[in-house]
Protein backbone atom coordinates (compact mmCIF):
# COMPACT_ATOMS: atom_id res chain seq x y z
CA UNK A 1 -11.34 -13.07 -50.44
CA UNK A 2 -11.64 -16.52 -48.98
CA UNK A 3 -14.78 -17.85 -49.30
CA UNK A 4 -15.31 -18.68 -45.35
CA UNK A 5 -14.88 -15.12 -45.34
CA UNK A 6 -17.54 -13.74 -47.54
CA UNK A 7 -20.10 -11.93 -46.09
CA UNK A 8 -23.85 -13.39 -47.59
CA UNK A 9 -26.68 -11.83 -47.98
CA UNK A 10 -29.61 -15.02 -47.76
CA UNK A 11 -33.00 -14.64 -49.10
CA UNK A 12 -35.66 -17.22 -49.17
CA UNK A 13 -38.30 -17.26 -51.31
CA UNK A 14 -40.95 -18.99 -48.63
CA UNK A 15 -43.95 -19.62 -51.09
CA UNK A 16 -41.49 -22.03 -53.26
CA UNK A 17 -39.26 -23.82 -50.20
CA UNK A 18 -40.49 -26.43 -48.03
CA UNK A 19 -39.75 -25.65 -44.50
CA UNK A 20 -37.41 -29.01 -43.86
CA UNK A 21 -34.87 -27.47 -45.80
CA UNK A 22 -34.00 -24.95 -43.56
CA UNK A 23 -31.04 -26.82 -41.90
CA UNK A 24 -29.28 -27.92 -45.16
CA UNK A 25 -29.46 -24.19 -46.41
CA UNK A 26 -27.43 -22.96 -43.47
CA UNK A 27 -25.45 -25.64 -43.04
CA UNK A 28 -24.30 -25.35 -46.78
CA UNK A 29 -24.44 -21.60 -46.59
CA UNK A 30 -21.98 -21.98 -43.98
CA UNK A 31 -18.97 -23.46 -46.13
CA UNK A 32 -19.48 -20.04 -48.19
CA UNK A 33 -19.42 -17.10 -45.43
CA UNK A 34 -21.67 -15.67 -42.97
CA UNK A 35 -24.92 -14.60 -43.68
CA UNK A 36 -25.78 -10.77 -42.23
CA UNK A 37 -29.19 -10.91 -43.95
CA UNK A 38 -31.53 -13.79 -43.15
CA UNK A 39 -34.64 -12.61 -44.77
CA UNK A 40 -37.43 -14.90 -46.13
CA UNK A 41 -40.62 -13.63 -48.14
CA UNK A 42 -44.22 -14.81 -48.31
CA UNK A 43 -47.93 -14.02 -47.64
CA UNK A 44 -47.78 -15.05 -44.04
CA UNK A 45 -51.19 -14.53 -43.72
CA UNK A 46 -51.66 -17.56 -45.91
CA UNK A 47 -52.65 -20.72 -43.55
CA UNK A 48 -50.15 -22.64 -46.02
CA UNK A 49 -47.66 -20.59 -44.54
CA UNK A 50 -48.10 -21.93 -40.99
CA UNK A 51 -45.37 -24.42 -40.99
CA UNK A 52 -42.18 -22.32 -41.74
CA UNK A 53 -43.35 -19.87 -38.60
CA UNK A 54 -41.97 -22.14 -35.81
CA UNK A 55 -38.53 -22.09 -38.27
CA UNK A 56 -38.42 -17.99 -37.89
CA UNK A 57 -37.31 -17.66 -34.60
CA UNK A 58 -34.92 -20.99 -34.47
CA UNK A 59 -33.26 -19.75 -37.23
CA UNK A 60 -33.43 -16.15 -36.72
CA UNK A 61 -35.09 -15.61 -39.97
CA UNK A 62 -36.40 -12.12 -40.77
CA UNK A 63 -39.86 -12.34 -42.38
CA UNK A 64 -41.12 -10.40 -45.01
CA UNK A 65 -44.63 -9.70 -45.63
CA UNK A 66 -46.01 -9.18 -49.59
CA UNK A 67 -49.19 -10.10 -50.24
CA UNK A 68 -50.83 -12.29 -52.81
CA UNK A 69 -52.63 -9.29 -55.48
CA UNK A 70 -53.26 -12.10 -57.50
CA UNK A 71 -54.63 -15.56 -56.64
CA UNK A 72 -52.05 -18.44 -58.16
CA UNK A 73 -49.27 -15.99 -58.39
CA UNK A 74 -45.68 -16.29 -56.24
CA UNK A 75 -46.29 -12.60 -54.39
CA UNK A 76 -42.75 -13.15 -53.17
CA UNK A 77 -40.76 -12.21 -56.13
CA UNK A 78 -40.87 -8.88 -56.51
CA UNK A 79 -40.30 -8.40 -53.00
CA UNK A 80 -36.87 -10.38 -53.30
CA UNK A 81 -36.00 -8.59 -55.96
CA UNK A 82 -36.10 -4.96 -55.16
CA UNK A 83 -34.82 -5.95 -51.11
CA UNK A 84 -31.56 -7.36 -53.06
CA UNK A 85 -31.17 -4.71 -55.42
CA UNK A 86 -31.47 -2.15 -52.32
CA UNK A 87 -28.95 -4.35 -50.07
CA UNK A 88 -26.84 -4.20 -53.57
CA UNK A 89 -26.47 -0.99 -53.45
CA UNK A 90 -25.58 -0.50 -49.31
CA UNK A 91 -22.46 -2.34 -50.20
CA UNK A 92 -22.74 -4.53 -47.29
CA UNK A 93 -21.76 -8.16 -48.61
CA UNK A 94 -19.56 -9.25 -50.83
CA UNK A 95 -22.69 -12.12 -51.99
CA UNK A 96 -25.94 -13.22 -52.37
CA UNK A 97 -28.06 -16.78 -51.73
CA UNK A 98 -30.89 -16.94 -53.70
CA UNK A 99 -33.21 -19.72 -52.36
CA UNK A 100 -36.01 -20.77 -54.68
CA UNK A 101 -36.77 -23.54 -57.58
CA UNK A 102 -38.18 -20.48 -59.71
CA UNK A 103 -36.85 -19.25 -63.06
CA UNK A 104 -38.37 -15.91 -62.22
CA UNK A 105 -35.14 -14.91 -59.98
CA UNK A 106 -33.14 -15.87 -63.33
CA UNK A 107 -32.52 -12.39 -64.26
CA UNK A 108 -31.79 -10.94 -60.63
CA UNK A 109 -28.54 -13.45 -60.49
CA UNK A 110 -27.38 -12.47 -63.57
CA UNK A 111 -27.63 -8.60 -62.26
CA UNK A 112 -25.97 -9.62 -59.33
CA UNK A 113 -23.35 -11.13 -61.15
CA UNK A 114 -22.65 -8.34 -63.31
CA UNK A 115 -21.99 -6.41 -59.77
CA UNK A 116 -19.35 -8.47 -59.19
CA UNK A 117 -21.30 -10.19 -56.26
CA UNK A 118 -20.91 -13.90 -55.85
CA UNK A 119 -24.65 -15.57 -56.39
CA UNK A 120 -25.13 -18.87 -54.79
CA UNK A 121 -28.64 -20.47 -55.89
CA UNK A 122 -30.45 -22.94 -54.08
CA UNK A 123 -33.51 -25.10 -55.00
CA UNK A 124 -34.85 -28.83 -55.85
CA UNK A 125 -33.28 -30.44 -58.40
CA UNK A 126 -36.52 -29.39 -61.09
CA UNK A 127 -35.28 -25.89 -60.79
CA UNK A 128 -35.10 -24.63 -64.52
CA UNK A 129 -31.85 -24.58 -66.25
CA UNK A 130 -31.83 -20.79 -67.02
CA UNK A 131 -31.92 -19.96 -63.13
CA UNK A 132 -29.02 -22.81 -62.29
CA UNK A 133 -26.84 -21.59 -65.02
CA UNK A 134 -27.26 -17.63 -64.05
CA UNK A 135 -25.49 -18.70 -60.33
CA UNK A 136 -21.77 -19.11 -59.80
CA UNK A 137 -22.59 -21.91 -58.25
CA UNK A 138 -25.96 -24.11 -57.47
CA UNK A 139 -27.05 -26.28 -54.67
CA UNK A 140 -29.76 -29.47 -55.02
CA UNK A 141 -31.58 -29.00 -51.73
CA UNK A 142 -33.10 -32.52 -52.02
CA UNK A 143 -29.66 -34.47 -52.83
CA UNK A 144 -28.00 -32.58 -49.88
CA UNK A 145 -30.82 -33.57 -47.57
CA UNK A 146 -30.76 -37.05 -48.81
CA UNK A 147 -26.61 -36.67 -48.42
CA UNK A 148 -27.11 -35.65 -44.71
CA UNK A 149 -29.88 -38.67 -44.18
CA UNK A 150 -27.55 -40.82 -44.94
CA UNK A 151 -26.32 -43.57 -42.73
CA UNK A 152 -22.58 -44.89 -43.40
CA UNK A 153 -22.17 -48.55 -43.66
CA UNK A 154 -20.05 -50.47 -42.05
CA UNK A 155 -16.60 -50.89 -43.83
CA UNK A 156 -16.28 -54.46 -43.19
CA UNK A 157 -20.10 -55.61 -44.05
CA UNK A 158 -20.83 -56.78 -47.45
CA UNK A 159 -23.65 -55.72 -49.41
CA UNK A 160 -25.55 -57.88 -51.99
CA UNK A 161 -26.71 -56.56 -55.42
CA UNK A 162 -28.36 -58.30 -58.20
CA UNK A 163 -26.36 -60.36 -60.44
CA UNK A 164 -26.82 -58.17 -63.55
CA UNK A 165 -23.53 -56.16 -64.73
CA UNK A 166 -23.06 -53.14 -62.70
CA UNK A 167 -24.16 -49.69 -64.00
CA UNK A 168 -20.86 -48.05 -63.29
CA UNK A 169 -17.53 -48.93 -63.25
CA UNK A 170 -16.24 -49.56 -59.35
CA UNK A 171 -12.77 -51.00 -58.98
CA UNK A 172 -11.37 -54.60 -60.21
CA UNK A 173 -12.00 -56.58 -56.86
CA UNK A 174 -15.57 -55.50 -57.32
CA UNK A 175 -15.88 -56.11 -61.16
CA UNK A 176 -14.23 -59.85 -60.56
CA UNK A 177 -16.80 -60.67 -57.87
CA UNK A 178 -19.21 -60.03 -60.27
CA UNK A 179 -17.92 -61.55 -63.14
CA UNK A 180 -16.81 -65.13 -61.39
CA UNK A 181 -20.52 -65.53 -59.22
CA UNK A 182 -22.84 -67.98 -60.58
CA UNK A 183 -25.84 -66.72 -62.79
CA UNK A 184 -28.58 -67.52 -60.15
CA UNK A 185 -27.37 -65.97 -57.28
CA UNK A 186 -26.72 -62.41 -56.21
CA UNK A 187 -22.67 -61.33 -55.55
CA UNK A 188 -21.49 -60.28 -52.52
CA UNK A 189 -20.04 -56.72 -53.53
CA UNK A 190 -17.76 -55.43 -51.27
CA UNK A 191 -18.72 -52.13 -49.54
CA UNK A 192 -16.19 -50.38 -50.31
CA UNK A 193 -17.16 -50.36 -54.11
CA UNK A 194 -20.27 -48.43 -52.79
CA UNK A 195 -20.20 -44.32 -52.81
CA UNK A 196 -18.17 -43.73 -50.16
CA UNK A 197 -20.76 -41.37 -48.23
CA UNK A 198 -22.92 -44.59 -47.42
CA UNK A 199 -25.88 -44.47 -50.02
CA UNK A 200 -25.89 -45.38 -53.68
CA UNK A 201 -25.80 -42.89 -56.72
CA UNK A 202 -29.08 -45.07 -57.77
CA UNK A 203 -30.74 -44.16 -54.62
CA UNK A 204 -30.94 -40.55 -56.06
CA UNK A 205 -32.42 -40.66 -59.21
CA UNK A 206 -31.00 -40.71 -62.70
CA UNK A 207 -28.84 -37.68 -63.25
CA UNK A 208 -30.54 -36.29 -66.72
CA UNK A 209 -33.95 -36.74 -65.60
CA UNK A 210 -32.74 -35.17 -61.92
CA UNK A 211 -31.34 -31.98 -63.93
CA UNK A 212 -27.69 -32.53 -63.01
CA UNK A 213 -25.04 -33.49 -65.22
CA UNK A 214 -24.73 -37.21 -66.25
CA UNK A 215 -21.91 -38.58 -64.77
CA UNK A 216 -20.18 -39.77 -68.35
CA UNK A 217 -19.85 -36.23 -69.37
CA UNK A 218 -18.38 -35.03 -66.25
CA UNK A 219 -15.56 -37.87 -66.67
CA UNK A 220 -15.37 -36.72 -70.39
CA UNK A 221 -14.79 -33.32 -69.43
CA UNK A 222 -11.96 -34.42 -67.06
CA UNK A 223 -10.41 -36.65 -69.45
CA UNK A 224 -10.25 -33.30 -72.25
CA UNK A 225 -9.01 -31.34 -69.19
CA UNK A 226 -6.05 -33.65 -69.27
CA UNK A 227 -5.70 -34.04 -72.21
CA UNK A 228 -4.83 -29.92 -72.62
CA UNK A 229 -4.19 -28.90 -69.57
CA UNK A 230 -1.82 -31.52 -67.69
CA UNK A 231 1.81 -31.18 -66.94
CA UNK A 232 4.78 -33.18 -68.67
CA UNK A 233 4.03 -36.62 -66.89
CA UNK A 234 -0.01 -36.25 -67.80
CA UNK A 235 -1.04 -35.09 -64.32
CA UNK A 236 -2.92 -32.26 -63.08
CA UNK A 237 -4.04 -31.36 -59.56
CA UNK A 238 -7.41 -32.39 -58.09
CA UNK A 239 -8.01 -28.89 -56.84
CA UNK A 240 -7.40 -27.67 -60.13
CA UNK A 241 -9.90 -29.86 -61.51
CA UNK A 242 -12.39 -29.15 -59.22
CA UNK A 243 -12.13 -25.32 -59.80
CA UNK A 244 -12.62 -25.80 -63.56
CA UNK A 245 -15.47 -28.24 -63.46
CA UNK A 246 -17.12 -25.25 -60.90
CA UNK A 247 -16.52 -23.06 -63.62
CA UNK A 248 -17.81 -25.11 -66.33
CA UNK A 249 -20.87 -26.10 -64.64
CA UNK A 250 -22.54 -24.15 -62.02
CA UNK A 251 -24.98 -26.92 -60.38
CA UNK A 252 -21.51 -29.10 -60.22
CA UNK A 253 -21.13 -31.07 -57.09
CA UNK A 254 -20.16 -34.24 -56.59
CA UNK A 255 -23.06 -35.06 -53.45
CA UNK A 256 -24.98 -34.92 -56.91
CA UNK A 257 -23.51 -38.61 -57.28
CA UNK A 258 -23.38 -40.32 -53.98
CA UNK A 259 -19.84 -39.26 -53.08
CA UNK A 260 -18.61 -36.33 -50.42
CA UNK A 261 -15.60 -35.67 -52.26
CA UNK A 262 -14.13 -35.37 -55.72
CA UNK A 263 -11.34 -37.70 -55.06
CA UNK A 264 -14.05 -40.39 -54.31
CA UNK A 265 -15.53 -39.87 -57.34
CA UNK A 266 -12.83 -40.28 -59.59
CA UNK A 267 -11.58 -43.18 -57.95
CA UNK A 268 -14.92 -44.82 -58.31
CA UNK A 269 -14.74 -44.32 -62.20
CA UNK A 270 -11.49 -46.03 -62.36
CA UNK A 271 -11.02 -43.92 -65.20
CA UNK A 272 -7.82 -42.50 -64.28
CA UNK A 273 -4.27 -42.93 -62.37
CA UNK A 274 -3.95 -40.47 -58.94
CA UNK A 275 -0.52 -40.18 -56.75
CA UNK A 276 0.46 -37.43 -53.94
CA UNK A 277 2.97 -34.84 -54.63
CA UNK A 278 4.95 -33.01 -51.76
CA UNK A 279 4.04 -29.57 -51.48
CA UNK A 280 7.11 -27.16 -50.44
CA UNK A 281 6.48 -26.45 -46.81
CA UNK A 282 4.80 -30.13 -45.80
CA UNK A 283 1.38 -31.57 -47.28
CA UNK A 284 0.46 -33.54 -50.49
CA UNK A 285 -1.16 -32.38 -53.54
CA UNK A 286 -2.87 -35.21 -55.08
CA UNK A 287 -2.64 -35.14 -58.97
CA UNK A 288 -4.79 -36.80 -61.66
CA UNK A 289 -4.26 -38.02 -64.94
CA UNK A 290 -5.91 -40.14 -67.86
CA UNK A 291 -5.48 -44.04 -67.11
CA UNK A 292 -3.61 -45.29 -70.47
CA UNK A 293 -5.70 -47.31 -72.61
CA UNK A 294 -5.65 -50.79 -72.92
């Protein structure tokens, strides 16, 4: 099944999501299916609870009460839990979006999973690793809200940075402008060495401490994809790519770095050589491979 196609079952865990979210999780949601459950869980007779109410009927959100038994405790987990094992079992979607920063739902994706049911996670980028990892495939709701913030900058209008060597690698005309400017003043770097989106990677944070994977090992992991995997002239297709790196890595996505697609990625690296093959039929297929050393 396509994956417009799915049908999603989304829960929201209210007690660990801030209400400004909302937008991003649908619109994201979106590129997956539709959802026929919209349900989201809290103690809404908590005053904290207050400012995801006006969201409810926006969004056509289905609340559902639990309350807290315990002061200090989440009283929205086992709720979650046994509605999704109950929709589960209806047979009624083909997924699930599980939308909380809390290890606790860790072992309800992996059940899902084992159901054959495709498990989307979302949370902030200090969701625990154990929770990420147990999704087929998990969403940063902070770097897609900062990804959507965004403003694009002009094409044409250059930017100044410091004069200190850049932290990545952007593309010769940038690296030259750099290297011939005078110690004491800043470079004019063209804008087009920028993330192509319209904000800089460094905006976000540093990838380790954000909880995503550093950018060095993703381009490692495409150069030993290459390395095995590529066809007779060294090239292999960005889609293909793309599908492995989803597989290898489950909170994979390159709005993680600054960039809306992974072509703009891996040209920013300028790691490796790209051309378009013709695809029987009409369209292009652009293919990767390693840039030779040297």
């Amino acid at each position: 099944m396509e994956e417009s196609g799915r049908i999603i079952a989304l829960l929201i865990d209210a007690e660990n999501v801030s209400p400004k979210y909302i937008k991003v999780i649908l619109d994201e949601l979106s590129t997956y299916g539709t959802p026929a459950y919209k349900r989201i869980y809290g103690d809404w007779t908590n005053p904290e609870m207050a400012s995801w109410k006006k969201r409810l009927l926006e969004n056509n959100l289905t609340p559902i009460q639990q309350f807290s038994y315990t002061q200090g405790k989440n009283a929205s987990d086992s709720a979650m839990i046994i509605d999704a094992m109950d929709i589960l079992y209806t047979k009624n979607c083909d997924g699930f979006c599980i939308v909380s920063s809390d290890s606790d739902f860790t072992r309800l994706a992996s059940r899902l999973r084992e159901s054959r049911m495709f498990v989307i996670g979302m949370g902030e980028s200090k969701t625990p690793m154990a929770f990420k990892s147990a999704c087929d495939t998990f969403k940063y709701l902070d770097v897609l809200m900062n990804a959507s913030s965004a403003q694009p900058k002009p094409a044409a209008k250059a930017v100044k940075q410091p004069a200190a060597k850049p932290a990545r690698r952007t593309s010769k005309t940038a690296a030259k402008a750099v290297a011939d400017a005078p110690a004491d003043t800043a470079p004019e770097i063209p804008a087009e060495a920028l993330p192509a989106n319209g904000f800089n990677h460094a905006d976000i944070q540093d990838e380790a401490s954000a909880g995503f994977v550093p950018l060095e090992e993703i381009v490692h992991r495409i150069r030993e994809l290459l390395d095995k995997d590529s066809n007779e002239d060294g090239y292999m297709s960005l889609s293909q790519i793309g599908d492995i790196l989803g597989r290898m890595y489950a909170d994979f996505d390159t709005r993680n770095y600054g960039f809306s697609k992974l072509h703009k990625l891996i040209e920013y690296t300028g790691e490796f050589e790209t051309r378009y093959d013709r695809i029987p039929g009409g369209g292009k297929n652009l293919m990767v491979k390693n840039k030779a050393a040297g």
